[in-house]
Protein backbone atom coordinates (compact mmCIF):
# COMPACT_ATOMS: atom_id res chain seq x y z
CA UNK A 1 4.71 -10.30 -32.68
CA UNK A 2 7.08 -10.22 -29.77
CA UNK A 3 9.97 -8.08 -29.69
CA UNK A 4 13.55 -9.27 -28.63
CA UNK A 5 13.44 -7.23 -25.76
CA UNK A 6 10.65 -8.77 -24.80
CA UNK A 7 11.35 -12.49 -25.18
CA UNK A 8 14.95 -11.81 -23.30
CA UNK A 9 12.80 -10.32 -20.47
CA UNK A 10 10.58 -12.69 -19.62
CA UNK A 11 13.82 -15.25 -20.28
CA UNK A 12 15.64 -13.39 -17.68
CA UNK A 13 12.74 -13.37 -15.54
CA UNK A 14 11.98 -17.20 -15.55
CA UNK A 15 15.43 -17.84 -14.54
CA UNK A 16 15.37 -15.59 -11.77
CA UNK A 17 18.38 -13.17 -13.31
CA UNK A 18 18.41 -9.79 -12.01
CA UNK A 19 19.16 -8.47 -15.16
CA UNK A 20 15.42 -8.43 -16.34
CA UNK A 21 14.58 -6.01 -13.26
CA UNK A 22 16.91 -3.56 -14.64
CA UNK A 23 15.55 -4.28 -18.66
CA UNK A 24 11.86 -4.15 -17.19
CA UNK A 25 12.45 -0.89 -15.64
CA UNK A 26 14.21 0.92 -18.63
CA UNK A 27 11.27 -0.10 -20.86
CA UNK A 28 8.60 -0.34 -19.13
CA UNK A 29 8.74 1.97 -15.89
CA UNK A 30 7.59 5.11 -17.65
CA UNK A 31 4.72 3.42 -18.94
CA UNK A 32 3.43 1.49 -16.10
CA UNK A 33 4.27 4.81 -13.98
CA UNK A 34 1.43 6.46 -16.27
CA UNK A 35 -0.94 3.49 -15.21
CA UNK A 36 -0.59 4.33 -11.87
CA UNK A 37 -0.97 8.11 -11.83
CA UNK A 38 -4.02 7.41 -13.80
CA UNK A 39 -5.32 6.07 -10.48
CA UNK A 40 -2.93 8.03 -8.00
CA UNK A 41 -2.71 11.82 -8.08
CA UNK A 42 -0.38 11.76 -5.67
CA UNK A 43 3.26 12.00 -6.56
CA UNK A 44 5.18 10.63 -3.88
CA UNK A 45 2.33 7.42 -3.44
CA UNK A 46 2.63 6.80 -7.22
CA UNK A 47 6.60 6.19 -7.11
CA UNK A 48 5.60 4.04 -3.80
CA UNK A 49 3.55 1.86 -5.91
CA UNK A 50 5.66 1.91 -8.84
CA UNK A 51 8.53 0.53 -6.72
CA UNK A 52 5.89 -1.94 -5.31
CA UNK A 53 5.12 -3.31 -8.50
CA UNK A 54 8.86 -3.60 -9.26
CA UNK A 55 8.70 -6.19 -6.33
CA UNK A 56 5.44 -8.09 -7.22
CA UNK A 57 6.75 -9.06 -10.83
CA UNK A 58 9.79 -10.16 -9.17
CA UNK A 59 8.01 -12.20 -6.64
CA UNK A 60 5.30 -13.41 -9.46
CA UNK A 61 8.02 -13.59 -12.35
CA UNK A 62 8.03 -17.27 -12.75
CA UNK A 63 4.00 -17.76 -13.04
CA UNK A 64 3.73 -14.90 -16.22
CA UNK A 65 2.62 -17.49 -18.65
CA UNK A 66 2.90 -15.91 -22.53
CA UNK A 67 0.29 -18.03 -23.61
CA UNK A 68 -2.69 -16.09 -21.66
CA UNK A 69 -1.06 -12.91 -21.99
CA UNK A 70 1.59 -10.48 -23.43
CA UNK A 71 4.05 -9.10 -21.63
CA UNK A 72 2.88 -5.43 -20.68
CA UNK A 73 -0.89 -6.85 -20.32
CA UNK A 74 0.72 -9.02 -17.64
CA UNK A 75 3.05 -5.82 -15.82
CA UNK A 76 -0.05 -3.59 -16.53
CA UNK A 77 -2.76 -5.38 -14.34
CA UNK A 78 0.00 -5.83 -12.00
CA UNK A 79 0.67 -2.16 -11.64
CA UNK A 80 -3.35 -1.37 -11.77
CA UNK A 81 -4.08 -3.81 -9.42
CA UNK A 82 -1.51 -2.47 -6.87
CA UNK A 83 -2.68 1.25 -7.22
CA UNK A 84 -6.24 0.24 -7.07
CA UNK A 85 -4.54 -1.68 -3.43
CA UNK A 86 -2.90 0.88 -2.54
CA UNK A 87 -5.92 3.67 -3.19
CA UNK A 88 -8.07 1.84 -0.59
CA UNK A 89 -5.57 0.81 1.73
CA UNK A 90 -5.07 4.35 2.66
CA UNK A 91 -9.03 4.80 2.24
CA UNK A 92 -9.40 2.61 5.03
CA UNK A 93 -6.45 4.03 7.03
CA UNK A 94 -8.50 7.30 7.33
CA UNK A 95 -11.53 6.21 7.93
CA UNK A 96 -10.20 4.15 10.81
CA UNK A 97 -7.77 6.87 12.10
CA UNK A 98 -9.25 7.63 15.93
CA UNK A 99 -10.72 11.39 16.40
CA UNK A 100 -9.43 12.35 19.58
CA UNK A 101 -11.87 14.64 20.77
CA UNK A 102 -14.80 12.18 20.63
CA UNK A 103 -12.46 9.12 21.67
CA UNK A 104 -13.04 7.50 25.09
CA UNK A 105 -10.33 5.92 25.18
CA UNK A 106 -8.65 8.56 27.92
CA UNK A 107 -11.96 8.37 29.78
CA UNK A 108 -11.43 4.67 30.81
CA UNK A 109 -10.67 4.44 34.55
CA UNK A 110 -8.40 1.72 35.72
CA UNK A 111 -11.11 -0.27 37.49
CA UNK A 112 -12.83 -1.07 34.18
CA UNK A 113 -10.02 -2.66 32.68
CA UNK A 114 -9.68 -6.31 32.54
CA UNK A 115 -6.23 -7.07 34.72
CA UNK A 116 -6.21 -10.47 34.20
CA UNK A 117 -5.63 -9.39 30.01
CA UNK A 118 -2.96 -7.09 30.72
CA UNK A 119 -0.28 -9.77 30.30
CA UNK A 120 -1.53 -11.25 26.91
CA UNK A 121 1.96 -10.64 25.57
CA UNK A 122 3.58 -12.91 28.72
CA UNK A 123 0.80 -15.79 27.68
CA UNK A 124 1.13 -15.50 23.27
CA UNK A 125 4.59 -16.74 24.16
CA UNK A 126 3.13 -19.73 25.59
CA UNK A 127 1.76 -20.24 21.83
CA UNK A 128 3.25 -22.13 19.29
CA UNK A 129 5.56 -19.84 17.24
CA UNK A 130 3.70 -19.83 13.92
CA UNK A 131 0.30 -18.75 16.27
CA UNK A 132 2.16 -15.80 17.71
CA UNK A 133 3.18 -14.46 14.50
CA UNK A 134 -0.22 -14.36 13.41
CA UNK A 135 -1.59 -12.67 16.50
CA UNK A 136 1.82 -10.22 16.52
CA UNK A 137 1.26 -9.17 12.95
CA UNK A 138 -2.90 -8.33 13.21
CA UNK A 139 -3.69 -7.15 16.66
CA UNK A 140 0.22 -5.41 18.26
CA UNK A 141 1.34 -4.92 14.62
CA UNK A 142 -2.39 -3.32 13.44
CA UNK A 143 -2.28 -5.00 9.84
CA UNK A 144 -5.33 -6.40 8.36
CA UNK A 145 -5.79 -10.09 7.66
CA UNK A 146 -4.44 -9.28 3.76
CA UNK A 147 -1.73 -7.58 5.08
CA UNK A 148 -0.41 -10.16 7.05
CA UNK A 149 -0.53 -12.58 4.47
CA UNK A 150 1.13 -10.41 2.41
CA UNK A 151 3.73 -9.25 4.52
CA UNK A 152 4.45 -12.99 6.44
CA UNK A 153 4.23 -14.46 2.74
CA UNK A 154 1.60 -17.15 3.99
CA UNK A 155 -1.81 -17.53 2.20
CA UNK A 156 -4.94 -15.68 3.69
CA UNK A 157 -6.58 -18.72 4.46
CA UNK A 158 -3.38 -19.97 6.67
CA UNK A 159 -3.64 -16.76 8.40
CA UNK A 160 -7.44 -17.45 9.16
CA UNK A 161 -6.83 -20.48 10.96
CA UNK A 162 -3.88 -19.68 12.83
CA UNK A 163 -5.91 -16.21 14.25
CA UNK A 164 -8.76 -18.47 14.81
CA UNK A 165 -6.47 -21.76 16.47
CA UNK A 166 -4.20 -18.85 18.49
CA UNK A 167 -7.55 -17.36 20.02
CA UNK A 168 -8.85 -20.49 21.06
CA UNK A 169 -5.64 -21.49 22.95
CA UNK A 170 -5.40 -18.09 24.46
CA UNK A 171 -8.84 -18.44 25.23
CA UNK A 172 -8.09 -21.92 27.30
CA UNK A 173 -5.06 -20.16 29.04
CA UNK A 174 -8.16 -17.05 30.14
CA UNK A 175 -11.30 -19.40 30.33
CA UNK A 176 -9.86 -22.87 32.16
């Protein structure tokens, strides 16, 4: 049976009121808090995430569908899913994070560096905008592929073409 609460939420939500932010928090932010810290130990990441989940069922409010699920299963995978993102997001952060004292990246002499790719920035503005977003957001910007799409609100699969179309142009402006 669904409560009135619960019906006036996910009314609120599919109209896009603001209201059902503040109703989904009071009744359900305690609760989805404990999903998360069942994945997160970490305090300050857990409140991250909460607040991140906040935003997803904002963003995803109008495809909840009651029919294949209720309410809270609906909030809870969101809130699992995004700890469970979040958890190897900064797994992969440390195991990419450079060790200085075995780096060569100080060791590189200015004779083995390309000059001709110094001014990559002066020829991505020679791109087509929606290239040089791309390009911006995963090599100067460091995001991963996800993160871009994310972030620039454009579907993974747009971002793989324009990274793969951008690189090819740049490639003509290098390789004539």
């Amino acid at each position: 049976m669904i409560s009135n609460i619960e019906k006036e939420i996910v009314s609120l939500l599919k109209s896009s009121d603001k209201r059902a932010i503040s109703l989904l928090y009071e009744n359900y932010a305690d609760a989805l808090y404990g999903v998360i810290q069942k994945v997160i130990t970490d305090e300050e990441t857990a409140q991250d995430v909460l607040q991140e989940t906040f935003v997803k069922i904002w963003r995803y409010a109008k495809k909840y569908d009651s029919s294949k699920a209720k309410l809270f299963t609906w909030l809870y995978r969101i809130a699992y899913n995004t700890a469970i993102d979040k958890t190897r997001s900064l797994k992969n952060k440390t195991e990419k994070e450079v060790q200085i004292d075995t780096s060569s990246v100080y060791k590189i002499t200015t004779n083995s560096l390309n000059q001709d790719v110094l001014d990559i920035k002066k020829h991505l503005s020679s791109l087509d905008e929606k290239y040089q977003i791309v390009i911006n957001a995963l090599f100067f910007e460091g995001m991963t592929q996800q993160e871009a799409s994310d972030e620039l609100d454009i579907p993974l699969g747009t971002i793989k073409s324009r990274l793969k179309i951008g690189l090819r142009e740049l490639k003509k402006i290098y390789n004539p």
